[in-house]
C-alpha atoms as a PDB file:
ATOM      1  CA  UNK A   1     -16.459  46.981  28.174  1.00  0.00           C
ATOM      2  CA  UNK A   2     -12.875  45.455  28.151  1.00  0.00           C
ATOM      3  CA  UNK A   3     -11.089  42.410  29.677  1.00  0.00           C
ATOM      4  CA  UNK A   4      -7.225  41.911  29.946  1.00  0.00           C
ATOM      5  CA  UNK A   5      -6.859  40.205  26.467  1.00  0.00           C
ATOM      6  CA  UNK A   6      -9.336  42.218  24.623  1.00  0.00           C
ATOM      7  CA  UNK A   7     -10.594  46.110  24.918  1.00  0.00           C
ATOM      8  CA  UNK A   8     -13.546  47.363  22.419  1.00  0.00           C
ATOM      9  CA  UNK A   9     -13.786  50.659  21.161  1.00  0.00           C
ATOM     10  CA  UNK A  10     -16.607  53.210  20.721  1.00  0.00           C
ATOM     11  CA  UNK A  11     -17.973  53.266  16.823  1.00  0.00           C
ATOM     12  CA  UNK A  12     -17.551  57.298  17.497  1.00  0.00           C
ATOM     13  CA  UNK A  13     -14.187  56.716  17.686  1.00  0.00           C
ATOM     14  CA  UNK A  14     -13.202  54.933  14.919  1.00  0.00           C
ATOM     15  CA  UNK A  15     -13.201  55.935  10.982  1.00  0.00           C
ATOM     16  CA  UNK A  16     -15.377  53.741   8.619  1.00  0.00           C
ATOM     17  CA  UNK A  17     -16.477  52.963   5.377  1.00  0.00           C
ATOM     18  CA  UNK A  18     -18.008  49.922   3.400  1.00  0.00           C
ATOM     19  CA  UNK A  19     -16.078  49.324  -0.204  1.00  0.00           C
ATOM     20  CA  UNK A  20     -18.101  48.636  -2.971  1.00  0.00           C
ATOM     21  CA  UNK A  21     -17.791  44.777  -4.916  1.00  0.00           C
ATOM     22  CA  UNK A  22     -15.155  46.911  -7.289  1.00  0.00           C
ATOM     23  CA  UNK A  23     -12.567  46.788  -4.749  1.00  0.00           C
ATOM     24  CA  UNK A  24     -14.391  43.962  -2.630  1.00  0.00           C
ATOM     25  CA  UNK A  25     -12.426  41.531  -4.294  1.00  0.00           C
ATOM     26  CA  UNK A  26      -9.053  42.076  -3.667  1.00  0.00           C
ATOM     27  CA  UNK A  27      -9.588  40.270  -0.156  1.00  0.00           C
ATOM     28  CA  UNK A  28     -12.628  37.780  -0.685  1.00  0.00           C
ATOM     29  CA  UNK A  29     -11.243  35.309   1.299  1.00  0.00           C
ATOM     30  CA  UNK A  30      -8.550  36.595   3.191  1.00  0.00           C
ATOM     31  CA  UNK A  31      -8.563  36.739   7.236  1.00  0.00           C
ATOM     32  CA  UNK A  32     -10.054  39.465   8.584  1.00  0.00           C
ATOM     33  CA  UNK A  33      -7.201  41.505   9.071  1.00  0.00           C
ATOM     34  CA  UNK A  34      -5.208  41.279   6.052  1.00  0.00           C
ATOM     35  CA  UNK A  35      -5.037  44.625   4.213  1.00  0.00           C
ATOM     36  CA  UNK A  36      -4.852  44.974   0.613  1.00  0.00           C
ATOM     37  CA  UNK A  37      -3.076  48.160  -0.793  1.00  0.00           C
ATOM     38  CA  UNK A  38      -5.742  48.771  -3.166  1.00  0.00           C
ATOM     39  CA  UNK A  39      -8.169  48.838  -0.112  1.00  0.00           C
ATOM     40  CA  UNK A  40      -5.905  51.619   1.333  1.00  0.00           C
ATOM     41  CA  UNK A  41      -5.636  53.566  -1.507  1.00  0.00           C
ATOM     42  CA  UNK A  42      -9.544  53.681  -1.871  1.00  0.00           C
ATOM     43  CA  UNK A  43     -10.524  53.981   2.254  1.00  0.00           C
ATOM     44  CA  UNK A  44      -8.091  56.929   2.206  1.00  0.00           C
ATOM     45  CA  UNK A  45     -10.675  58.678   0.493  1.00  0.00           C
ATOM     46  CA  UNK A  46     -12.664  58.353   3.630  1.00  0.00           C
ATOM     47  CA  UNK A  47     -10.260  59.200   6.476  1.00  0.00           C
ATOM     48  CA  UNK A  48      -9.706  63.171   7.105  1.00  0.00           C
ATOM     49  CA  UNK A  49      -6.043  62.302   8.229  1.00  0.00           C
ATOM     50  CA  UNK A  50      -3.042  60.525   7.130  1.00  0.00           C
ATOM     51  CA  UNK A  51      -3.493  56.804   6.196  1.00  0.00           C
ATOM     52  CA  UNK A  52      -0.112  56.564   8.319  1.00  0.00           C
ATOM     53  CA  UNK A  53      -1.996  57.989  11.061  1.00  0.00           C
ATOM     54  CA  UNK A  54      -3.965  55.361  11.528  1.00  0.00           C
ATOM     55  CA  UNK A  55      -4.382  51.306  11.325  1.00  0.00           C
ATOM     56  CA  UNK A  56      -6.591  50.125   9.168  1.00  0.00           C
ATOM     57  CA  UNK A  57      -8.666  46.762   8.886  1.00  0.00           C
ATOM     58  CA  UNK A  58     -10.648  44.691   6.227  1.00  0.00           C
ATOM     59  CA  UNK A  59     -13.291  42.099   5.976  1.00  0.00           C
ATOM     60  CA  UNK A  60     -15.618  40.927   3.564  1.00  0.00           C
ATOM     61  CA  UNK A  61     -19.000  41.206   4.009  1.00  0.00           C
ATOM     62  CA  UNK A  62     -20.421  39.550   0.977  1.00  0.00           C
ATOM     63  CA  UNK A  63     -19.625  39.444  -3.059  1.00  0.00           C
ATOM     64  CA  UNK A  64     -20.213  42.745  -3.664  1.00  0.00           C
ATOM     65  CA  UNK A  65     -19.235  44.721  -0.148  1.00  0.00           C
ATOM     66  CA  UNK A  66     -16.362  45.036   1.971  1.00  0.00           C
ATOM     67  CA  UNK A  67     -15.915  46.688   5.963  1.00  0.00           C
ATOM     68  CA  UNK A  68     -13.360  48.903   6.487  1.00  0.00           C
ATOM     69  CA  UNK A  69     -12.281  50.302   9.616  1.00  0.00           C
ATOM     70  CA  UNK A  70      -9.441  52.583  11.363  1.00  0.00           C
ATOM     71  CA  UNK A  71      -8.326  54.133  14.514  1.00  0.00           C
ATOM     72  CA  UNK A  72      -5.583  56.261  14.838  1.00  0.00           C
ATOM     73  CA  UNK A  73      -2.341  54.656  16.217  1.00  0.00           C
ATOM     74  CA  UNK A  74      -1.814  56.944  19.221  1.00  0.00           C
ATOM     75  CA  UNK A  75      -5.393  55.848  21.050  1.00  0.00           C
ATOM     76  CA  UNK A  76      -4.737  52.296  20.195  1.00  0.00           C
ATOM     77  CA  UNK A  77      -1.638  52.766  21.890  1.00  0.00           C
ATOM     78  CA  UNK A  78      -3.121  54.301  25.308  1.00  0.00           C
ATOM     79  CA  UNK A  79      -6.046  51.980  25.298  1.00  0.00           C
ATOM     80  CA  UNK A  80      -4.144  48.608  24.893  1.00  0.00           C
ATOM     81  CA  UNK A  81      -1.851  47.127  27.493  1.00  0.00           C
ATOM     82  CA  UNK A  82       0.972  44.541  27.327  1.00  0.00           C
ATOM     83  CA  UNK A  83      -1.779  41.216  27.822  1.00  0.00           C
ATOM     84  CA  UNK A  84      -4.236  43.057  24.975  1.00  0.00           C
ATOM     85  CA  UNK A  85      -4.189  40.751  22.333  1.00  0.00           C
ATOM     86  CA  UNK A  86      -7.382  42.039  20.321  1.00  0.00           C
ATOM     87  CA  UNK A  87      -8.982  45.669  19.852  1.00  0.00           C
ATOM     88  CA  UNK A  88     -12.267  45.661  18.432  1.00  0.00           C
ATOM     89  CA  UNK A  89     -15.409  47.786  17.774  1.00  0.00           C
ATOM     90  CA  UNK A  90     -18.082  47.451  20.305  1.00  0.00           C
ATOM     91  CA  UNK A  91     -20.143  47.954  17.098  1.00  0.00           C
ATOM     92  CA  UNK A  92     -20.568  49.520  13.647  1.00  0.00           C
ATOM     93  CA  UNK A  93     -22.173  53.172  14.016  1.00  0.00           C
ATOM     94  CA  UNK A  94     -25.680  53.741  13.786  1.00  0.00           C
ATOM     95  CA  UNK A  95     -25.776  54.215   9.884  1.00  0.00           C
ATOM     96  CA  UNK A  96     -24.555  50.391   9.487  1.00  0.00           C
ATOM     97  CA  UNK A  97     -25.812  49.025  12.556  1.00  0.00           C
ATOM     98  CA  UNK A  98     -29.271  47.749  10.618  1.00  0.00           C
ATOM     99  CA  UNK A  99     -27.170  45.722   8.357  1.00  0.00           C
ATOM    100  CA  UNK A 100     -27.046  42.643  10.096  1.00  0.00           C
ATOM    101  CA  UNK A 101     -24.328  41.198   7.724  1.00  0.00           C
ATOM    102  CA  UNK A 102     -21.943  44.239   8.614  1.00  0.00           C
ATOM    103  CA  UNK A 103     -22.732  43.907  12.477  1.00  0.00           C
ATOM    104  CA  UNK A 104     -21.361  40.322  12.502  1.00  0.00           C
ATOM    105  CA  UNK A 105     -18.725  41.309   9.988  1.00  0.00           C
ATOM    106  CA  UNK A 106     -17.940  44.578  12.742  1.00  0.00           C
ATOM    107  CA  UNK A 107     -17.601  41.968  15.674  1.00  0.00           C
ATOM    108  CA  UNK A 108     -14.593  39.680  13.998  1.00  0.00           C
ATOM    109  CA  UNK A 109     -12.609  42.963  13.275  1.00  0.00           C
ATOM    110  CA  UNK A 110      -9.008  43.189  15.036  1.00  0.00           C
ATOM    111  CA  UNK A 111      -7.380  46.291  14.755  1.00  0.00           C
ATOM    112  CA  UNK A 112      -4.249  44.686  16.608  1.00  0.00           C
ATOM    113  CA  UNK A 113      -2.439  42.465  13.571  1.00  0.00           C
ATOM    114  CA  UNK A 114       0.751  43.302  11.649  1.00  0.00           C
ATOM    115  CA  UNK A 115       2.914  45.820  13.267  1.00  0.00           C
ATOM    116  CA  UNK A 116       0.915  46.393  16.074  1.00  0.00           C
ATOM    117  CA  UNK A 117       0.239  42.810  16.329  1.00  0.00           C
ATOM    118  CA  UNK A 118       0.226  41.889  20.596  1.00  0.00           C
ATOM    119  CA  UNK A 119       3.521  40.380  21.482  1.00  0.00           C
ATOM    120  CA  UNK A 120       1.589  37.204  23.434  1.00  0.00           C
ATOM    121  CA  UNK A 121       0.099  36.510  19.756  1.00  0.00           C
ATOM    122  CA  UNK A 122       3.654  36.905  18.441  1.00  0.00           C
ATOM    123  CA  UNK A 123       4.754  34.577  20.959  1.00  0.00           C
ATOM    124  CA  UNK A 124       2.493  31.904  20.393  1.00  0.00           C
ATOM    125  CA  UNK A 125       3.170  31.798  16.563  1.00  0.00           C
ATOM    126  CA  UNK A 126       6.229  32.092  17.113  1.00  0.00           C
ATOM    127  CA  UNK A 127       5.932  28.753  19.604  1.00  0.00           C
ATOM    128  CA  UNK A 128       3.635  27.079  17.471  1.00  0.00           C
ATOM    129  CA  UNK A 129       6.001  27.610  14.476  1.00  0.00           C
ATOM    130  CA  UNK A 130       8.846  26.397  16.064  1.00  0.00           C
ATOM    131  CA  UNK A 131       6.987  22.999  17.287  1.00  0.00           C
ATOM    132  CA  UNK A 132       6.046  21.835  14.321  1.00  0.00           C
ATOM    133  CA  UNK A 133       9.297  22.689  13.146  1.00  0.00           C
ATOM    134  CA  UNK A 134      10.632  20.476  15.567  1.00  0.00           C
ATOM    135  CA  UNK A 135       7.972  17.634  15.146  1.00  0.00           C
ATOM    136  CA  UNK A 136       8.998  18.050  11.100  1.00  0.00           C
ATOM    137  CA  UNK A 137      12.745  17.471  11.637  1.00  0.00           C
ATOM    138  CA  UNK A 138      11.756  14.958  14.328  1.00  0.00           C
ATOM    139  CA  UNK A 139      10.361  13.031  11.734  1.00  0.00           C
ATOM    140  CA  UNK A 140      12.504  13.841   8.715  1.00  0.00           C
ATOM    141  CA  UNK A 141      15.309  12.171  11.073  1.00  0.00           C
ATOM    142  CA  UNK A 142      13.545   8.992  12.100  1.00  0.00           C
ATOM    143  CA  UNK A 143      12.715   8.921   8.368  1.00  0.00           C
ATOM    144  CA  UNK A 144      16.538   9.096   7.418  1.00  0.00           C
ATOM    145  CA  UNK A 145      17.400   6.295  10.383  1.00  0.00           C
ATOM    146  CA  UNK A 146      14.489   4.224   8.952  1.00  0.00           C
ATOM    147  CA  UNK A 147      15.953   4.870   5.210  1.00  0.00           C
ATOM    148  CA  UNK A 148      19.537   4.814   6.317  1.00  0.00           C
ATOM    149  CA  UNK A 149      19.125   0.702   8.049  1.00  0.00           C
ATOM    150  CA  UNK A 150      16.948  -0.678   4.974  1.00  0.00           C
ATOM    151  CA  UNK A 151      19.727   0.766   2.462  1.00  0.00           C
ATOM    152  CA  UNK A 152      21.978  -1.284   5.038  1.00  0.00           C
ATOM    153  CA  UNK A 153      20.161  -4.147   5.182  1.00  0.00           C
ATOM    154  CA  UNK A 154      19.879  -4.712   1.204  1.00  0.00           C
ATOM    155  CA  UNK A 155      23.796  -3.737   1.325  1.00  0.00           C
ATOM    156  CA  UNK A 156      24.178  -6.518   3.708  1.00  0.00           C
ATOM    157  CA  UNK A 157      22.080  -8.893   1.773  1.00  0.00           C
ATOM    158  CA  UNK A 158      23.444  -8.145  -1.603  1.00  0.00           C
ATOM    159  CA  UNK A 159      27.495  -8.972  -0.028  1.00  0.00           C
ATOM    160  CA  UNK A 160      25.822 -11.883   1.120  1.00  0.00           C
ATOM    161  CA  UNK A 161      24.393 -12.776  -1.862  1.00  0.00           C
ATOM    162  CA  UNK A 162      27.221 -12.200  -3.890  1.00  0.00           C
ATOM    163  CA  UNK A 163      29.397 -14.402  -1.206  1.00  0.00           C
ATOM    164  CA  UNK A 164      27.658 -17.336  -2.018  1.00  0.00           C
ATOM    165  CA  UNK A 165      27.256 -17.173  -5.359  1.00  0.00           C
ATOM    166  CA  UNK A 166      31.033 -16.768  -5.441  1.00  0.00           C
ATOM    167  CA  UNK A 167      31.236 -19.839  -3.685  1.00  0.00           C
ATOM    168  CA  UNK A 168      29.092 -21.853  -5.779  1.00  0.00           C
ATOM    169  CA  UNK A 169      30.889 -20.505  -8.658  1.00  0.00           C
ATOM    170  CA  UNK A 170      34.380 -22.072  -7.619  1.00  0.00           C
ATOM    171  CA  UNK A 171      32.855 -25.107  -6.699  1.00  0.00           C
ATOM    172  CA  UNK A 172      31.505 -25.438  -9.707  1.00  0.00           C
ATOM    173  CA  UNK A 173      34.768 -24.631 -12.142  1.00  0.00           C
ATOM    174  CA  UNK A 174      37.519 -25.176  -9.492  1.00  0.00           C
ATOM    175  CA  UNK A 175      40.549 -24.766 -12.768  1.00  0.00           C
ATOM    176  CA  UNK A 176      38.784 -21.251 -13.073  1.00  0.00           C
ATOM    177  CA  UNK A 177      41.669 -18.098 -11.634  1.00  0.00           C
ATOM    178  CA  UNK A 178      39.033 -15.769 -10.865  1.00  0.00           C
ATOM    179  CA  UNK A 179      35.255 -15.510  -9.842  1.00  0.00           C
ATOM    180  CA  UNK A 180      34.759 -13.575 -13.158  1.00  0.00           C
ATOM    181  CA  UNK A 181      36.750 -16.560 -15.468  1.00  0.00           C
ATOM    182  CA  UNK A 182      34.094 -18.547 -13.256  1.00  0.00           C
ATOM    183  CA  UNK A 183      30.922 -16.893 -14.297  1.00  0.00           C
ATOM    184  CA  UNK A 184      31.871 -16.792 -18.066  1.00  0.00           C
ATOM    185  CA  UNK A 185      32.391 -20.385 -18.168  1.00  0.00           C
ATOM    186  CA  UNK A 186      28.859 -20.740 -16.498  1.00  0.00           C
ATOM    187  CA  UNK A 187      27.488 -18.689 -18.748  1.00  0.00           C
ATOM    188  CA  UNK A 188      29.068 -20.392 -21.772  1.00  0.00           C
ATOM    189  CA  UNK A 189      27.703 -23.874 -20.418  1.00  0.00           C
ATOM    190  CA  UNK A 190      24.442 -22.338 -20.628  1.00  0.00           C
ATOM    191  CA  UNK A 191      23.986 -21.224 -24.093  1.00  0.00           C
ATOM    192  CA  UNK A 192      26.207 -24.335 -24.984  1.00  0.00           C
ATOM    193  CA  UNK A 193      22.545 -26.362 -22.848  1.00  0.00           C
ATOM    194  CA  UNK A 194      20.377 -23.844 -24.822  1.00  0.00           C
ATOM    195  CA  UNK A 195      21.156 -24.260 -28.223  1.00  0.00           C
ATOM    196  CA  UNK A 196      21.403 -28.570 -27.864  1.00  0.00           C
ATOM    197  CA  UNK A 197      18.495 -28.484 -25.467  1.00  0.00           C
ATOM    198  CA  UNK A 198      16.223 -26.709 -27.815  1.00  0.00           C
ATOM    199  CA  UNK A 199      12.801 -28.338 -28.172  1.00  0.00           C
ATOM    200  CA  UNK A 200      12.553 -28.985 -31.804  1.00  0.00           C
ATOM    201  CA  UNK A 201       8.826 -27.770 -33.460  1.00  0.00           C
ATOM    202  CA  UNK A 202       6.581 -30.693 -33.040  1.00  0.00           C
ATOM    203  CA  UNK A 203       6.606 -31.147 -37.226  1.00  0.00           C
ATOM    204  CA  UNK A 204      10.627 -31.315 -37.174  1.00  0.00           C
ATOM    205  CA  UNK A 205      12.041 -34.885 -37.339  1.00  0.00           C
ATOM    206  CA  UNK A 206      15.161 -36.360 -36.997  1.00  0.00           C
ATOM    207  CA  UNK A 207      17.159 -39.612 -38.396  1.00  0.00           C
ATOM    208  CA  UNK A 208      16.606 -40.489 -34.350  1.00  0.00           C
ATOM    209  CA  UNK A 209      12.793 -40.360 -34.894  1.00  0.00           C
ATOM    210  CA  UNK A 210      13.473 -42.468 -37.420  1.00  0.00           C
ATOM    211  CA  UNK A 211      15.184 -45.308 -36.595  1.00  0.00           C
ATOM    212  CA  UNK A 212      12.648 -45.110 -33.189  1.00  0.00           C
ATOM    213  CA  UNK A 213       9.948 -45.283 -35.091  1.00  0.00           C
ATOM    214  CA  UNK A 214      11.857 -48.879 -37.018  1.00  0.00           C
ATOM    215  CA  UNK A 215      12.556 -50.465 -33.747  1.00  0.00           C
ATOM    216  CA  UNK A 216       8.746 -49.746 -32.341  1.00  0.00           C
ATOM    217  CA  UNK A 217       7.175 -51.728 -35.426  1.00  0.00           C
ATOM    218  CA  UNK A 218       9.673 -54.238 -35.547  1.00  0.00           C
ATOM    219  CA  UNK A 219       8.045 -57.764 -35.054  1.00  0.00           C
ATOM    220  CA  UNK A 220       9.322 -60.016 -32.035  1.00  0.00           C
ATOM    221  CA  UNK A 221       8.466 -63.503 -33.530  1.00  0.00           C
ATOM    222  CA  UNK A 222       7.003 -65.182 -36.469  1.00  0.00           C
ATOM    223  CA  UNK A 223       4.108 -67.791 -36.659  1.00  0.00           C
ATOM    224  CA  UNK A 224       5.913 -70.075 -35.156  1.00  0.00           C
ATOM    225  CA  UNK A 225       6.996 -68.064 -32.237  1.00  0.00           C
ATOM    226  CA  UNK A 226      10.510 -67.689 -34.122  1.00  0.00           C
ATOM    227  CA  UNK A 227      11.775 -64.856 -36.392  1.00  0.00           C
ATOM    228  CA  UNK A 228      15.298 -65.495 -37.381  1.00  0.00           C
ATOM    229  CA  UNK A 229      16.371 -61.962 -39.144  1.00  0.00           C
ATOM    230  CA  UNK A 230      19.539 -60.403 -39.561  1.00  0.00           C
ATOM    231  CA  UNK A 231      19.796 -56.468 -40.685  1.00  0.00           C
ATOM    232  CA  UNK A 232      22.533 -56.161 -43.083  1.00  0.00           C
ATOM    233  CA  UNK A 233      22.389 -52.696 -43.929  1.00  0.00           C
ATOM    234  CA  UNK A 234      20.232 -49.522 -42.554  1.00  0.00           C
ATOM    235  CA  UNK A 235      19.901 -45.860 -43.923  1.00  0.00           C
ATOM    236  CA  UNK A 236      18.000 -43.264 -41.808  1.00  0.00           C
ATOM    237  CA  UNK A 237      17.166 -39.761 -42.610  1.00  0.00           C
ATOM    238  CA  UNK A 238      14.552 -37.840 -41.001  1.00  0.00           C
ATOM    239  CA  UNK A 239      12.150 -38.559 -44.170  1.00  0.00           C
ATOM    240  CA  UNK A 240      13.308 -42.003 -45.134  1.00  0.00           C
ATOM    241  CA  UNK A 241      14.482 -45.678 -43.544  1.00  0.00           C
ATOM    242  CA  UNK A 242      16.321 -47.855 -46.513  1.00  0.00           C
ATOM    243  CA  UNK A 243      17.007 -51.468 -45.163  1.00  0.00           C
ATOM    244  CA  UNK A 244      18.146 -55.238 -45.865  1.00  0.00           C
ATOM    245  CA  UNK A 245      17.103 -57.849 -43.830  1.00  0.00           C
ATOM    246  CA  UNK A 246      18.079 -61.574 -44.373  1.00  0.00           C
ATOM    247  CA  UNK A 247      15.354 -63.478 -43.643  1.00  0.00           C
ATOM    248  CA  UNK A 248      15.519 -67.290 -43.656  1.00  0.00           C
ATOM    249  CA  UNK A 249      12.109 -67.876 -45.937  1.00  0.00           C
ATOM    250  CA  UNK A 250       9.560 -65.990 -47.852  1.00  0.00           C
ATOM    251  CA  UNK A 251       6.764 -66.189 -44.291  1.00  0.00           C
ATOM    252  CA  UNK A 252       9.728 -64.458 -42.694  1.00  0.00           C
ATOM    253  CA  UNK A 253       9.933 -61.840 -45.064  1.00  0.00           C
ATOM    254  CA  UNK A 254       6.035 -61.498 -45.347  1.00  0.00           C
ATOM    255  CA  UNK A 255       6.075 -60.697 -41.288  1.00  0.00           C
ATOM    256  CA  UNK A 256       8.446 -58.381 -41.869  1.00  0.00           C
ATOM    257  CA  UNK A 257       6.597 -56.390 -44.411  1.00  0.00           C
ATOM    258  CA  UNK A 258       3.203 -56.284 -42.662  1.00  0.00           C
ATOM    259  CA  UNK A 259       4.753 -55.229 -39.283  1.00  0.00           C
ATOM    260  CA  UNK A 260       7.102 -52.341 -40.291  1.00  0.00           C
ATOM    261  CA  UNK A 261       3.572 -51.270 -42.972  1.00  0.00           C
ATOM    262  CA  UNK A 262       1.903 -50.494 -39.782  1.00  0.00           C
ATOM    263  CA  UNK A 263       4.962 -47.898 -38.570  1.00  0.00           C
ATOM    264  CA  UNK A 264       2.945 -44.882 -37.308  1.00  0.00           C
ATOM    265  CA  UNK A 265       3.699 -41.894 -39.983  1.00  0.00           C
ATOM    266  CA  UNK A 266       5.383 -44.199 -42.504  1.00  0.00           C
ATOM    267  CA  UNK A 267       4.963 -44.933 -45.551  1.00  0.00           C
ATOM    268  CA  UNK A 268       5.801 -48.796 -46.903  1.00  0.00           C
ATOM    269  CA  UNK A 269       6.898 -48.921 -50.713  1.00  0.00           C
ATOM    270  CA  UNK A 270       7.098 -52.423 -52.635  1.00  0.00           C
ATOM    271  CA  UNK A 271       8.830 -54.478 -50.421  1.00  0.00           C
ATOM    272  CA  UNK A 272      11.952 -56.215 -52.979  1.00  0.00           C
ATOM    273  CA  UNK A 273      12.661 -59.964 -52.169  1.00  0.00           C
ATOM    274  CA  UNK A 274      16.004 -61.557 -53.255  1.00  0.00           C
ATOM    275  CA  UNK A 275      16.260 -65.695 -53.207  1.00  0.00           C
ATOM    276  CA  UNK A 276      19.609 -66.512 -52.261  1.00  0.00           C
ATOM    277  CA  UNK A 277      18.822 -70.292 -52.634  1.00  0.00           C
ATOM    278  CA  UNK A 278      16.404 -72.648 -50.894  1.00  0.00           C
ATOM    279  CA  UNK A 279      13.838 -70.293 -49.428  1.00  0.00           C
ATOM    280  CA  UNK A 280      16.138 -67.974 -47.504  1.00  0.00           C
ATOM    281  CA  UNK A 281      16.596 -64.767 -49.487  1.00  0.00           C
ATOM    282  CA  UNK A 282      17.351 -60.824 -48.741  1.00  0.00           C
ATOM    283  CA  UNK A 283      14.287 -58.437 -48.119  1.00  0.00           C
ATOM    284  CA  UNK A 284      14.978 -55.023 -49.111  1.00  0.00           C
ATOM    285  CA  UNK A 285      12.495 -52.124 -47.540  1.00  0.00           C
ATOM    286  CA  UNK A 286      11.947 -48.260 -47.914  1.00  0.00           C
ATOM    287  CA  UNK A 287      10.001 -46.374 -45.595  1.00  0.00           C
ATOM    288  CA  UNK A 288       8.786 -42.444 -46.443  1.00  0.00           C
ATOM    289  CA  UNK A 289       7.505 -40.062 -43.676  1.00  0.00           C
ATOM    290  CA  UNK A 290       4.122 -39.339 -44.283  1.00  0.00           C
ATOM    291  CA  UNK A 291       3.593 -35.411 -44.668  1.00  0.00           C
ATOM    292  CA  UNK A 292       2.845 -33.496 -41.378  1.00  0.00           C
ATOM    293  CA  UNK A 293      -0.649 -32.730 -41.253  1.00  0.00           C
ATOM    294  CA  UNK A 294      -1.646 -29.248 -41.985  1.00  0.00           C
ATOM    295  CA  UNK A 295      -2.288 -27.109 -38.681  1.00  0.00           C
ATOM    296  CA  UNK A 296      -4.999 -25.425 -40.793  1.00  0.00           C
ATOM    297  CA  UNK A 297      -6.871 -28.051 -42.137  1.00  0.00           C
ATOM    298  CA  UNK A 298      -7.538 -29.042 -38.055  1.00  0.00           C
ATOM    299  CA  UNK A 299      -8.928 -25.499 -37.836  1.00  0.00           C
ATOM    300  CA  UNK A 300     -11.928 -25.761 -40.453  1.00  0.00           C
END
């Protein structure tokens, strides 16, 4: 029985053979049609005529067996017509027939593939190929546009970018000739803010913490609600205040003492008190920083 697009052939017609699993797997997995040389070289054994003679096809049956089947080329060519676009074997002959596995194997044979491959099947792979050719480049190019307008779109961003900053730059040093003169003056004011802006670790002092730390404990009035002192001379390191204070009497003095004792991380020595007649006098002070605390002692 035959159609149009595909003609079957008598088993008494054709020449076949099943391959042992030696040669088997040379085409485990391959389509149905795709000859192996080795396969040739061993079905020739099989075939009373020229391997040229004839065309020749392949499929696996299983691990260990593979179908192999010819016809010669010259009844292939007056059985098939210009729509044929598969020749196969109306079934395996009556020594294989029981094998169910080689029946269905018999049914997917196509003796028409490779050179004697129909042209309609050449046609259509030949259209299919060229499609998704064309959808490939299609998108390749909307890829490239797509690529092409971000890469312009950071170009026109960065110009901008670099328009304003240029900008800000003369505004900022208006004497400088050039946008670069501009930037290394910026940068220069920077590490110039860097280096004076530096926090300081917290245990660092300066002669600034110092004479803060003097003006905090420094009393506003007396017992009598009035303190009359004048500071004659002042020394300040970051570890030490030296001072003398005229003070009009020895109360003055005392209130003095007691307030600038009670400086937060100072240390009072002997106050010295000089009478300069009557009870007015000169107080002399020295303060010591008390030692930073130990950041491991706060860990135990």
């Amino acid at each position: 029985m035959s159609t149009s697009s595909t003609i079957t052939l008598a088993a008494d017609g054709l020449y076949w053979a099943v391959l042992d699993h030696e040669h088997a797997y040379s085409v485990a997995g391959t389509a149905p049609h795709r000859a192996a040389p080795i396969l040739d070289e061993r079905f020739a054994e099989f075939i009373p005529v020229p391997l040229e003679t004839v065309k020749t096809a392949y499929l696996t049956v299983d691990a260990q067996r593979t179908l192999a089947v010819a016809a010669v080329r010259e009844h292939l060519a007056a059985v098939t017509g210009a729509d044929t676009v598969a020749a196969r074997p109306a079934s395996p002959p009556a020594a294989l027939a029981a094998d169910a596995a080689i029946t269905a194997a018999a049914e997917k044979l196509n003796l028409l593939w490779g050179d004697l491959e129909p042209r309609p099947v050449t046609r259509a792979k030949r259209s299919a190929a060229l499609t998704a050719a064309a959808v490939i480049a299609a998108v390749a190019g909307l890829w490239v546009v797509a690529v092409e307008r971000r890469a312009a779109a950071l170009m026109s961003a960065t110009a901008d970018h670099r328009q304003r900053l240029a900008a800000a730059l003369r505004e900022a040093y208006p004497k400088a000739a050039t946008t670069g003169a501009a930037r290394a003056a910026l940068e220069q004011d920077l590490a110039r803010l860097t280096r004076t802006r530096a926090a300081r670790p917290p245990t660092q002092r300066d002669a600034a913490d110092a004479v803060e730390s003097l003006l905090n404990a420094w009393p506003r009035s007396g017992n009598d609600g009035v303190l009359k002192l004048r500071t004659e001379s002042l020394t300040a390191t970051p570890e030490s205040l030296t001072l003398s204070v005229a003070v009009e009497d020895r109360a003055g003095a005392t209130v003095l003492s007691e307030a600038l004792g009670g400086a937060a991380g100072w240390r009072l020595a002997q106050p010295q008190f000089s009478a300069a007649g009557g009870n007015a006098g000169t107080l002399s002070l020295r303060l010591a920083a008390e030692p930073a605390p130990d950041p491991k002692e706060g860990r135990r």
